[in-house]
C-alpha atoms as a PDB file:
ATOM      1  CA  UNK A   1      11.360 -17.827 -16.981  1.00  0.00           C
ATOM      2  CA  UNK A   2      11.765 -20.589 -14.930  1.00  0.00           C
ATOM      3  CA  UNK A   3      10.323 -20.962 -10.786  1.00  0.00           C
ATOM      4  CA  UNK A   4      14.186 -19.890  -9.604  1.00  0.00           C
ATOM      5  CA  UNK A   5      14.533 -16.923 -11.272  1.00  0.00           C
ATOM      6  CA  UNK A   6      11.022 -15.915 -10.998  1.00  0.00           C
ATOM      7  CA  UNK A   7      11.375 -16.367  -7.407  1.00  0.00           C
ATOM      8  CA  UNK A   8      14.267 -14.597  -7.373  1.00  0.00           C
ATOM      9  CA  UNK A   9      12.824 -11.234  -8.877  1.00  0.00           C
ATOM     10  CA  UNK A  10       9.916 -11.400  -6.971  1.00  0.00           C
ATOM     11  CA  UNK A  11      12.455 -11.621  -3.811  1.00  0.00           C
ATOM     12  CA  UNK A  12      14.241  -8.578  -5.159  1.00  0.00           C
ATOM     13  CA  UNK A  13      11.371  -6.505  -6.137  1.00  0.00           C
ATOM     14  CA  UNK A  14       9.928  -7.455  -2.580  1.00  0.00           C
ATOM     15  CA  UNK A  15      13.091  -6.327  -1.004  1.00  0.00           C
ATOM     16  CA  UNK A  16      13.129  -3.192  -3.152  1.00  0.00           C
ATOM     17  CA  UNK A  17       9.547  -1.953  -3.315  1.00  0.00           C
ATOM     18  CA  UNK A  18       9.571   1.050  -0.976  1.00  0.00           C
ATOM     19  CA  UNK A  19      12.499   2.524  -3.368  1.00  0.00           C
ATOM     20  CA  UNK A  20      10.488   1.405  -6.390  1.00  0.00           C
ATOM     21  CA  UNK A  21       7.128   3.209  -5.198  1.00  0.00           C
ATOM     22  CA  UNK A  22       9.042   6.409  -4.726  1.00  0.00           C
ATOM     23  CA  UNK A  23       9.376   6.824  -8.495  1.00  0.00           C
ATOM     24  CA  UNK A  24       5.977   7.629  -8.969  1.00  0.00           C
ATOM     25  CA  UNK A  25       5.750   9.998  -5.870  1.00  0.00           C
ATOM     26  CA  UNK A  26       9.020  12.095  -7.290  1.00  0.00           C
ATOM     27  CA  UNK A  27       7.398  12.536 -10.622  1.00  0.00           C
ATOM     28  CA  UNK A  28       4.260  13.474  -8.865  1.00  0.00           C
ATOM     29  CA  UNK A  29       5.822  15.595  -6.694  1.00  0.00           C
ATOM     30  CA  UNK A  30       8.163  16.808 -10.196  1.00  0.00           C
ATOM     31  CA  UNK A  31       5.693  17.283 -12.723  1.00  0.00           C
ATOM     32  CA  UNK A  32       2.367  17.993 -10.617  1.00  0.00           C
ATOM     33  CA  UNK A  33       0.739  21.327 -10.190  1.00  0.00           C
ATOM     34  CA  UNK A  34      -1.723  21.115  -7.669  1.00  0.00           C
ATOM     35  CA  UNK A  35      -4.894  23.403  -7.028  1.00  0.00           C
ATOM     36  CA  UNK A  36      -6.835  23.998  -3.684  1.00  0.00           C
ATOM     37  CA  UNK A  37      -9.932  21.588  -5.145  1.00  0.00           C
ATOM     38  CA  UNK A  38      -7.219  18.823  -5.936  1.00  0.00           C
ATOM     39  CA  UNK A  39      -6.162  19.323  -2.531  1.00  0.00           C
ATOM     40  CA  UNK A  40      -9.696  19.437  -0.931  1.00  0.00           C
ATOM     41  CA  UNK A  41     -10.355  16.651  -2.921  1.00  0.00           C
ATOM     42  CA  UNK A  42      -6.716  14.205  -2.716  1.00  0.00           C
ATOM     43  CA  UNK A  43      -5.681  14.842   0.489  1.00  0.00           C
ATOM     44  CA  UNK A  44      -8.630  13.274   2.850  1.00  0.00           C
ATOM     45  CA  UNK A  45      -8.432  10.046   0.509  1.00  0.00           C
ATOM     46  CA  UNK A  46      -4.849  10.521   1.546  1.00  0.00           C
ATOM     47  CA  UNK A  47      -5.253  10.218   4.904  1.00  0.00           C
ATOM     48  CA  UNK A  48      -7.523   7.803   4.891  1.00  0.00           C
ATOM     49  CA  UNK A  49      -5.000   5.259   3.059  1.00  0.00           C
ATOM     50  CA  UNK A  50      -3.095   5.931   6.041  1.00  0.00           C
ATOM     51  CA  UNK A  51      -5.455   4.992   8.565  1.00  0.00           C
ATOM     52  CA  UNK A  52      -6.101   2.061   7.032  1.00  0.00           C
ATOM     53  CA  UNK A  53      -2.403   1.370   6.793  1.00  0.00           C
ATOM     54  CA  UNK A  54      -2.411   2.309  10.787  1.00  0.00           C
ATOM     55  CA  UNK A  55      -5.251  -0.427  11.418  1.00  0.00           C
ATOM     56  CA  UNK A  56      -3.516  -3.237   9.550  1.00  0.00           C
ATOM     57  CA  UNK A  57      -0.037  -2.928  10.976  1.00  0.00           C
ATOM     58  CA  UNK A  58      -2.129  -2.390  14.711  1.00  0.00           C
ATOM     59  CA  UNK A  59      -2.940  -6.491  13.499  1.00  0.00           C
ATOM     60  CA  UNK A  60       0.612  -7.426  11.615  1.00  0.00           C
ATOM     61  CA  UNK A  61       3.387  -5.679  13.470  1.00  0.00           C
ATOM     62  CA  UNK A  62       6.588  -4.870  12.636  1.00  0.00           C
ATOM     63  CA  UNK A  63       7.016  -8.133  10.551  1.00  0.00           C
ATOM     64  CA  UNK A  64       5.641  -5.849   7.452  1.00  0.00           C
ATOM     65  CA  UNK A  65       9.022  -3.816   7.483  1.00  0.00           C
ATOM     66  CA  UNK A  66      11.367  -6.094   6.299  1.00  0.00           C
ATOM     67  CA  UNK A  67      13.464  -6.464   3.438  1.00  0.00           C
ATOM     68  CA  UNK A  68      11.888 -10.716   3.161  1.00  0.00           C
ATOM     69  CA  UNK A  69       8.530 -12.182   4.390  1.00  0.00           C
ATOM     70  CA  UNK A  70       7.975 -12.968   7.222  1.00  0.00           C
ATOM     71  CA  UNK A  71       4.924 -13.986   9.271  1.00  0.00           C
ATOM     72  CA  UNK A  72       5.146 -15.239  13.184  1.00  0.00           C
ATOM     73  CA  UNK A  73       1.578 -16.081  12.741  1.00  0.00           C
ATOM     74  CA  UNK A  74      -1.401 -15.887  10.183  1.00  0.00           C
ATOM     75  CA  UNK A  75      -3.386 -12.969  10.993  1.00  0.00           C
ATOM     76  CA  UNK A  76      -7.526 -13.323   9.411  1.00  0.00           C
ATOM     77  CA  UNK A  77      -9.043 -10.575  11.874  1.00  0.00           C
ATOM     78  CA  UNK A  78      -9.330  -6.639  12.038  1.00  0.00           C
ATOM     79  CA  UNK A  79      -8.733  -5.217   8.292  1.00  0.00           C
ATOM     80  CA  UNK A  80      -7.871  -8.983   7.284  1.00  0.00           C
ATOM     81  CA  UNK A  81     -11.189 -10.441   7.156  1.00  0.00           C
ATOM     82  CA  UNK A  82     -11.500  -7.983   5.030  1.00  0.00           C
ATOM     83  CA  UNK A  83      -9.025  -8.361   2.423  1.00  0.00           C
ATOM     84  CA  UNK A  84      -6.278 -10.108   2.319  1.00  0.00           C
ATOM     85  CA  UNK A  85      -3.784  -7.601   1.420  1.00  0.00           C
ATOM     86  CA  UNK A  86      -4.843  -4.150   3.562  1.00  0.00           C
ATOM     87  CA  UNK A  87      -1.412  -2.730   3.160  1.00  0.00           C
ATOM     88  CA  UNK A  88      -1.689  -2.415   0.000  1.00  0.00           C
ATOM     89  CA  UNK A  89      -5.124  -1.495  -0.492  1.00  0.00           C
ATOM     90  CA  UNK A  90      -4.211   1.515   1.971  1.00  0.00           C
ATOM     91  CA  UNK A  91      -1.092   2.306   0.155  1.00  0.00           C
ATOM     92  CA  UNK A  92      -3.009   2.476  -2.907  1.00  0.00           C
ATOM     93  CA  UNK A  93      -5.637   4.979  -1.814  1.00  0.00           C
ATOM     94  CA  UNK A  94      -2.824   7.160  -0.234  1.00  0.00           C
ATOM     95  CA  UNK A  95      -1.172   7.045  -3.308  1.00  0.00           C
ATOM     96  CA  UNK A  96      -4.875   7.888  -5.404  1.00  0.00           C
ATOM     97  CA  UNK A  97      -4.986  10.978  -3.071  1.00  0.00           C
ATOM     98  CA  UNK A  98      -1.645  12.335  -3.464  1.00  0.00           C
ATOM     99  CA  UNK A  99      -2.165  11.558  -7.409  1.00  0.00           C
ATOM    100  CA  UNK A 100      -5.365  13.695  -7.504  1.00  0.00           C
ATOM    101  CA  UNK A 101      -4.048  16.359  -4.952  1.00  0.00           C
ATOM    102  CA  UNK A 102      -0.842  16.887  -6.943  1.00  0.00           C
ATOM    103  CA  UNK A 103      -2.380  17.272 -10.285  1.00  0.00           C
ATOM    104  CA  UNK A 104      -5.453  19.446  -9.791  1.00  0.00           C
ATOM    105  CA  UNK A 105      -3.880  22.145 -12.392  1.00  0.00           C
ATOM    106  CA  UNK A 106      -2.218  19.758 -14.811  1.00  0.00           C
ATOM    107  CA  UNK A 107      -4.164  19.405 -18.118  1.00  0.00           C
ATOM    108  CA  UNK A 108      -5.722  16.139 -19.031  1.00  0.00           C
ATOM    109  CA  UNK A 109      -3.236  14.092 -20.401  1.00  0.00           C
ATOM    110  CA  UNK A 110      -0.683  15.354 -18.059  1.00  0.00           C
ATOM    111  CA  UNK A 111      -2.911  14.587 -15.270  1.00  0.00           C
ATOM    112  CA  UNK A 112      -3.958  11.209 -17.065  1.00  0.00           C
ATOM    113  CA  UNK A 113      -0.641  10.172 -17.346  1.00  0.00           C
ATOM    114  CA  UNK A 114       0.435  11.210 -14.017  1.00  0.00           C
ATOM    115  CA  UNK A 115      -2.656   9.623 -11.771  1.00  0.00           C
ATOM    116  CA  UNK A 116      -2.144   6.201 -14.366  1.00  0.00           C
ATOM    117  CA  UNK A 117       0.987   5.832 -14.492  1.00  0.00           C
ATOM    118  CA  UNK A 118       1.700   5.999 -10.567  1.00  0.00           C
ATOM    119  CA  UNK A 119      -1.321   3.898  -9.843  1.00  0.00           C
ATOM    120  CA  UNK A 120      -0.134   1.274 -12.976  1.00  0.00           C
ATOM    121  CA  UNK A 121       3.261   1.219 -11.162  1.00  0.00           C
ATOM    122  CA  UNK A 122       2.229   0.402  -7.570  1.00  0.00           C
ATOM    123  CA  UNK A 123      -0.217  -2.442  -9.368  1.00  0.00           C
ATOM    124  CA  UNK A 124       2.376  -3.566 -11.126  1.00  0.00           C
ATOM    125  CA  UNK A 125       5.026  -3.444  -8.065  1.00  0.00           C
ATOM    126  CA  UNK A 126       2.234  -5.434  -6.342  1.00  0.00           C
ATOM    127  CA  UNK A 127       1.152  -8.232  -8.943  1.00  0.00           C
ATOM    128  CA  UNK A 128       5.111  -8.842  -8.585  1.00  0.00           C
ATOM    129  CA  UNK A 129       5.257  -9.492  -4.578  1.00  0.00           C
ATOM    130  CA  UNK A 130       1.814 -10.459  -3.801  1.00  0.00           C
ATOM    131  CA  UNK A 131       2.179 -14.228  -5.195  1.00  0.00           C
ATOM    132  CA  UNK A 132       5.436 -13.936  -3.581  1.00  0.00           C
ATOM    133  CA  UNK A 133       3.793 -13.245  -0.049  1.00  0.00           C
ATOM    134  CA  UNK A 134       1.252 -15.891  -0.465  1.00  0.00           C
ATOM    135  CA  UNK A 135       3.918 -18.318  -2.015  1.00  0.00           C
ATOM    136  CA  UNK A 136       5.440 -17.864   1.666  1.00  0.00           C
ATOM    137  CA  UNK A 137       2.317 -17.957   3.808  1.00  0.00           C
ATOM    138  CA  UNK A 138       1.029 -20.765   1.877  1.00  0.00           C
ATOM    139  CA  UNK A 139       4.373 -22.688   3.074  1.00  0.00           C
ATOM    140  CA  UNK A 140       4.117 -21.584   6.354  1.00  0.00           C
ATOM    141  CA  UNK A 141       0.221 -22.384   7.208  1.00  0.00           C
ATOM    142  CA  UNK A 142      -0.667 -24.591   4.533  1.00  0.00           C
ATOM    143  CA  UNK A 143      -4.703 -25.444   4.730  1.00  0.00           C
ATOM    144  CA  UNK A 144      -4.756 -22.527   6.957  1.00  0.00           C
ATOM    145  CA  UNK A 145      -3.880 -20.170   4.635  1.00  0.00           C
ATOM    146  CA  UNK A 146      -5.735 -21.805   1.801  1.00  0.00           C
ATOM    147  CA  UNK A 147      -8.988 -21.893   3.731  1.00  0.00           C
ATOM    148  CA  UNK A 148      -8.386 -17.915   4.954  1.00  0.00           C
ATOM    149  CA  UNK A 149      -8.165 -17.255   0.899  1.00  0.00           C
ATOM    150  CA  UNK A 150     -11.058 -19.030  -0.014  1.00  0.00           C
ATOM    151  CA  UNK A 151     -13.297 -16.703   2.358  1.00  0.00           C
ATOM    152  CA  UNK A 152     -11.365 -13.722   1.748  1.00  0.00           C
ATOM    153  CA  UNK A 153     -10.422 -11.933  -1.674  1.00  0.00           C
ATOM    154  CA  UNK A 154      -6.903 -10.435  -2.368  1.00  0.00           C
ATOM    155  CA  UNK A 155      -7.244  -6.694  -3.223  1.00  0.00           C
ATOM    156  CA  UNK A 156     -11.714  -5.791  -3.334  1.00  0.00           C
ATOM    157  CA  UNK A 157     -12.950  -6.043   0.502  1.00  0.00           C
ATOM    158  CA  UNK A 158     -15.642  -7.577   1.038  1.00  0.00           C
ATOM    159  CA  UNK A 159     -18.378  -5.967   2.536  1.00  0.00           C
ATOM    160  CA  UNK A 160     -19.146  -7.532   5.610  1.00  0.00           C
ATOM    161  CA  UNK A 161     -16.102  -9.152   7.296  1.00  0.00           C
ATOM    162  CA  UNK A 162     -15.373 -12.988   6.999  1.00  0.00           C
ATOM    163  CA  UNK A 163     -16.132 -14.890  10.393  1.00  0.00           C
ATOM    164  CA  UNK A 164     -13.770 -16.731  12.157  1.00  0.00           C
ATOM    165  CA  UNK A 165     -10.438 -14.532  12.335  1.00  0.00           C
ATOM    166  CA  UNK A 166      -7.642 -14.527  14.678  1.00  0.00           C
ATOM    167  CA  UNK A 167      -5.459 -11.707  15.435  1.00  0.00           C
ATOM    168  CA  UNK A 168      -5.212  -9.117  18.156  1.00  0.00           C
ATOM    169  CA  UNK A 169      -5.188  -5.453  17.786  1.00  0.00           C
ATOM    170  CA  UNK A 170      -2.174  -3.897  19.374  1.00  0.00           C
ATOM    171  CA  UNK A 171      -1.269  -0.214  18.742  1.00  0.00           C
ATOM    172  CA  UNK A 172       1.451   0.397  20.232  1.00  0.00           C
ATOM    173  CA  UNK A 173       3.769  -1.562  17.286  1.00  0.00           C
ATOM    174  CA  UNK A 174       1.999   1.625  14.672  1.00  0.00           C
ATOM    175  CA  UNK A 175       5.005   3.681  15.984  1.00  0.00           C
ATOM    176  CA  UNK A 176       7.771   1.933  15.143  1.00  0.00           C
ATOM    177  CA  UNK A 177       6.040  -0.484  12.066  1.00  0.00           C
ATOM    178  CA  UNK A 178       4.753   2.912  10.342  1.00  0.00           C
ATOM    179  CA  UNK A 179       7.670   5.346  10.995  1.00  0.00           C
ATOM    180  CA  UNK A 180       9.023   5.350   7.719  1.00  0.00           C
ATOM    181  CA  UNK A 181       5.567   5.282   6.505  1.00  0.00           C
ATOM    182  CA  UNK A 182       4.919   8.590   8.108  1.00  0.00           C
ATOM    183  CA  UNK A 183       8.489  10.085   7.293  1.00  0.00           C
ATOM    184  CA  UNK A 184       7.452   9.650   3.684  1.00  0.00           C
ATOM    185  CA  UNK A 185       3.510  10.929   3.962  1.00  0.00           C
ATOM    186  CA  UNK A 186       4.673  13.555   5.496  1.00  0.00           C
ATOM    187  CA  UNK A 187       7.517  14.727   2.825  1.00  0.00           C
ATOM    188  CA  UNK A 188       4.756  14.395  -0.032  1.00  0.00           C
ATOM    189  CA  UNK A 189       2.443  16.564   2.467  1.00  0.00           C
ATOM    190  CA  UNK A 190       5.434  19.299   2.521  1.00  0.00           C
ATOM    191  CA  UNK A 191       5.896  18.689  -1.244  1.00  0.00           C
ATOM    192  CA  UNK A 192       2.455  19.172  -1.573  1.00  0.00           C
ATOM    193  CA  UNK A 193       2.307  22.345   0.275  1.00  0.00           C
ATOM    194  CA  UNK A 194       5.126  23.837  -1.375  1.00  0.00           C
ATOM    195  CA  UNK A 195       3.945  23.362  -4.444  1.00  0.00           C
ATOM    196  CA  UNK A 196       0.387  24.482  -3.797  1.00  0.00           C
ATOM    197  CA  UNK A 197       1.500  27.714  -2.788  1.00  0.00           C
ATOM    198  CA  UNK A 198       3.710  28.578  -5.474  1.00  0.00           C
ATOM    199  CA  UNK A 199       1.122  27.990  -8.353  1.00  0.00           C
END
């Protein structure tokens, strides 16, 4: 595949990956049978995804929503000197708690496939636009961006934060950045519900 039409896919996929994600979530919210310990277990890992969602987009604003990349400025600080991809490391915890909080009465390979196969889908959704994002930031901030990745991995934080970041912390875009965000947490927290009281 040549540079122009892997660009391209990446561009759609981008442009397409909250629709893609919720294939995972409807089979999980389909095929899962949750139990109170999957529950006790899932849904504070959850929540937690969220928060760290919440804490990124404080740093990124509303520039995350958008159907292309965009990026008014390169943000290093808050969960960013970190890793360099918090979103997605949030997203993917959320989406490790729902897993395990949906499936608590499947059996094993139900559960297996259920847990792996929405946590292989988001990596694979994200191995798609990540290279896409930094393809676009690297254009944008050039040795800026390059020395920002050299101190700070893609998807494992590090544990101490990398010195030197820029970005301010501003809560009041989490409102309107994160709406559809919460929309969708809190349908899986109905499904969830639902479904927890009917098995």
């Amino acid at each position: 595949m040549d540079d122009t039409n892997n660009d391209d896919l990446q561009a759609l996929v981008f442009k397409n990956r909250g629709l893609l994600l919720t294939i995972p979530a409807a089979l999980l919210a389909l095929f899962g049978r949750p139990s109170a310990t999957g529950v006790a277990l899932g849904l504070p890992l959850a929540i937690a995804g969220e928060l760290v969602r919440c804490w990124a987009v404080g740093y990124s604003g509303v520039t995350t929503r958008g159907d292309a990349v965009e990026a008014p400025q390169l943000v290093t600080a808050g969960p960013y000197a970190y890793v360099r991809n918090p979103l997605y490391v949030g997203n993917f915890i959320t989406a490790l708690g729902f897993a395990l909080a949906f499936t608590g009465k499947n059996g094993f390979g139900t559960k297996l496939a259920l847990v792996g196969g929405s946590l292989a889908a988001m990596a694979a959704v994200y191995a798609i636009i990540i290279p896409h994002e930094e393809h676009f930031l690297h254009s944008e901030f050039g040795e800026a961006f390059e020395r920002y990745c050299e101190r700070v991995p893609p998807v494992i934080p590090l544990a101490q934060p990398a010195q030197g970041g820029e970005g301010t912390w501003n809560p009041s875009v989490i409102r309107d950045a994160e709406s559809r965000t919460f929309v969708s947490f809190g349908v899986m927290l109905g499904l969830l519900v639902l479904k927890t009281l009917r098995t």
